[in-house]
N, C-alpha and C. Protein backbone atom coordinates (compact mmCIF):
# COMPACT_ATOMS: atom_id res chain seq x y z
N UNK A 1 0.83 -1.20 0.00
CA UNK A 1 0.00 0.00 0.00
C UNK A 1 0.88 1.27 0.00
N UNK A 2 1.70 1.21 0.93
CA UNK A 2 2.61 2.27 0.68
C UNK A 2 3.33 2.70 -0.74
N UNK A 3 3.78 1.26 -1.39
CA UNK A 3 4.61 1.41 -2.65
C UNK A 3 3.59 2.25 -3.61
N UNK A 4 1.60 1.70 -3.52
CA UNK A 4 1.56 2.30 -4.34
C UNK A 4 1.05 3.51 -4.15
N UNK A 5 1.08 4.06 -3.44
CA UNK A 5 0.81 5.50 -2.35
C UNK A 5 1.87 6.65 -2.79
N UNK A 6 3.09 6.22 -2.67
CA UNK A 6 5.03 6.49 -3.32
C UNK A 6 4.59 6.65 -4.91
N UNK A 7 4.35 5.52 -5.46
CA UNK A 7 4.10 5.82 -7.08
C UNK A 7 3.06 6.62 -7.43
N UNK A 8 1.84 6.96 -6.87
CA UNK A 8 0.73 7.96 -7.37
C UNK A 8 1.77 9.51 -7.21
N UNK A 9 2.36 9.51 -5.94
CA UNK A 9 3.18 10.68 -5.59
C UNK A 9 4.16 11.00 -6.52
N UNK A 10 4.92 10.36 -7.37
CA UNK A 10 6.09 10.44 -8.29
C UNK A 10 5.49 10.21 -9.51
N UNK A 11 4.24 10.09 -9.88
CA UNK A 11 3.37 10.05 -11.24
C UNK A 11 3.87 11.67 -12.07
N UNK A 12 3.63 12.01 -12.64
CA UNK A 12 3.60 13.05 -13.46
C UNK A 12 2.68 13.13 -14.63
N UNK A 13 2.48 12.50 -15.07
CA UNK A 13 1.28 12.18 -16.01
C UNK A 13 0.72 13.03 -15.72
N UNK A 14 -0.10 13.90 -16.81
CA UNK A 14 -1.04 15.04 -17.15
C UNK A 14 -0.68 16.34 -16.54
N UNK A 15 0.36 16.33 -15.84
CA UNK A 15 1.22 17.39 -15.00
C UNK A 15 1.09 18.11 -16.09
N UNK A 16 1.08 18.13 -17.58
CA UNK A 16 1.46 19.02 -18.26
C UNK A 16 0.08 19.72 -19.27
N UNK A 17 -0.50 18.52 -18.87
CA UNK A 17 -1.78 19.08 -19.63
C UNK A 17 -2.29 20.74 -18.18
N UNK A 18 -2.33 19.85 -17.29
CA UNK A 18 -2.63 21.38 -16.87
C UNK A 18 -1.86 22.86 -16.62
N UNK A 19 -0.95 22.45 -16.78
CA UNK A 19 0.06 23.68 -17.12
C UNK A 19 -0.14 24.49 -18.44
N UNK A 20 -0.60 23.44 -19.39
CA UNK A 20 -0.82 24.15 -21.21
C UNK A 20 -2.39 25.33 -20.49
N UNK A 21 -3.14 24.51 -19.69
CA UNK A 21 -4.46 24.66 -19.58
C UNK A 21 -4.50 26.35 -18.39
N UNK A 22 -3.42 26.26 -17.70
CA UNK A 22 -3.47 27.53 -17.42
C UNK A 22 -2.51 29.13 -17.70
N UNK A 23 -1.71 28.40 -19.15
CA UNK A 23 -1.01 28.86 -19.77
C UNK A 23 -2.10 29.50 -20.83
N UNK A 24 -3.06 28.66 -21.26
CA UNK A 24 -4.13 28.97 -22.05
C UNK A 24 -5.17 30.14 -21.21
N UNK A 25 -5.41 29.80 -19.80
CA UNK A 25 -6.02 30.83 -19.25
C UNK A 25 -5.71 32.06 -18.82
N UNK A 26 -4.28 32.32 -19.09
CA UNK A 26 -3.75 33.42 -18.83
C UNK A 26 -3.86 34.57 -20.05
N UNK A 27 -3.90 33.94 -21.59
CA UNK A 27 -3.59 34.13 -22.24
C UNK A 27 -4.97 35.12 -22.37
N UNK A 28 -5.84 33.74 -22.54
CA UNK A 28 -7.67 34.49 -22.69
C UNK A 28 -7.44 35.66 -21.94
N UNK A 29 -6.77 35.81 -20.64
CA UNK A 29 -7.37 36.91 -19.93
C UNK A 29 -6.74 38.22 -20.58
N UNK A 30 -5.73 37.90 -20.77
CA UNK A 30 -4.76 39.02 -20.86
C UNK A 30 -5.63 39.52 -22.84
N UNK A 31 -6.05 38.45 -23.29
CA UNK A 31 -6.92 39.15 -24.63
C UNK A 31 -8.21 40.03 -24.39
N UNK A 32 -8.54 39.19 -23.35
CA UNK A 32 -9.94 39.85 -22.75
C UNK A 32 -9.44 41.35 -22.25
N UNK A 33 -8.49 41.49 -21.77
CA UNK A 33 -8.80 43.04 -20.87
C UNK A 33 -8.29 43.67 -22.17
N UNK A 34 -7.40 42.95 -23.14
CA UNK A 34 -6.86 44.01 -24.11
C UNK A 34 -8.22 44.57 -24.54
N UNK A 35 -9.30 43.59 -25.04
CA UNK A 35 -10.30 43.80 -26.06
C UNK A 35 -11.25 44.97 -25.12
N UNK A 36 -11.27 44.83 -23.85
CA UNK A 36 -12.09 45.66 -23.25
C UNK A 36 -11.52 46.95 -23.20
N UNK A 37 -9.93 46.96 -23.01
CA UNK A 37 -9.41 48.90 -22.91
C UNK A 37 -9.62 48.76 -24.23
N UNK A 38 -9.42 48.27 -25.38
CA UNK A 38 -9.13 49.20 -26.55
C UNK A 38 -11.00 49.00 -27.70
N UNK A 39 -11.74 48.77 -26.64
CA UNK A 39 -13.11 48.88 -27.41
C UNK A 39 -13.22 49.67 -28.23
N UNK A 40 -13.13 51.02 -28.17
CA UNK A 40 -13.70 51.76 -28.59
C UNK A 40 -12.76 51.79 -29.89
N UNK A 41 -11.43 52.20 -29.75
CA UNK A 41 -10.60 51.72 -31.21
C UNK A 41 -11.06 51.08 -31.89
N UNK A 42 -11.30 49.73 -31.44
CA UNK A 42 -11.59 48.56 -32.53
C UNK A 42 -13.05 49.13 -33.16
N UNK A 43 -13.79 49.77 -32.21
CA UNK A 43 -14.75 49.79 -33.04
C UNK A 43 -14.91 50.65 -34.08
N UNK A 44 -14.22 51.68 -33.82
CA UNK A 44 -13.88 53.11 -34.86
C UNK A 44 -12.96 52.31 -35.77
N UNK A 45 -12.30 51.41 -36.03
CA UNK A 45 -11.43 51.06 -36.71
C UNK A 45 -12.27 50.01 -38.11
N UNK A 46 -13.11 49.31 -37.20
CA UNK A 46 -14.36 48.57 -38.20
C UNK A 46 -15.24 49.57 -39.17
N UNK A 47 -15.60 50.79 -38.01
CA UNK A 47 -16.34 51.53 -38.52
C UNK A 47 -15.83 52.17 -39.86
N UNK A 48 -14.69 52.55 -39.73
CA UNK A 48 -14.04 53.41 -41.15
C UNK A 48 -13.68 52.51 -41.48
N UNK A 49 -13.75 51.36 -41.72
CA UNK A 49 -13.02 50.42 -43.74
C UNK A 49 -14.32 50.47 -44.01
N UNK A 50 -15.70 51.12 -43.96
CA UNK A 50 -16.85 51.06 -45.25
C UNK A 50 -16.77 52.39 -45.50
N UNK A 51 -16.77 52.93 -46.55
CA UNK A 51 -17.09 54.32 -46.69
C UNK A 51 -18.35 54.40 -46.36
């Protein structure tokens, strides 16, 4: 019981999936606040390519 108590502890497996997964959530955020300060740009920026 112990041995396999020792091996769940020294597993690593998926260690990395959640690292991508909050590498990914950092990312969203940091797009999200961009998209929220620069609203109004983007939207003046859509607005003028139609004449």
């Amino acid at each position: 019981m112990v041995n396999k108590m020792k091996q769940l502890m020294m597993e690593e497996e998926g260690q990395g999936l959640s690292e991508y997964g909050l590498v990914l959530a950092g990312v969203v955020t940091v797009v999200a606040a961009a998209i929220v300060l620069l609203r109004t740009e983007i939207t003046d920026l859509f607005t003028n390519l139609l004449p």
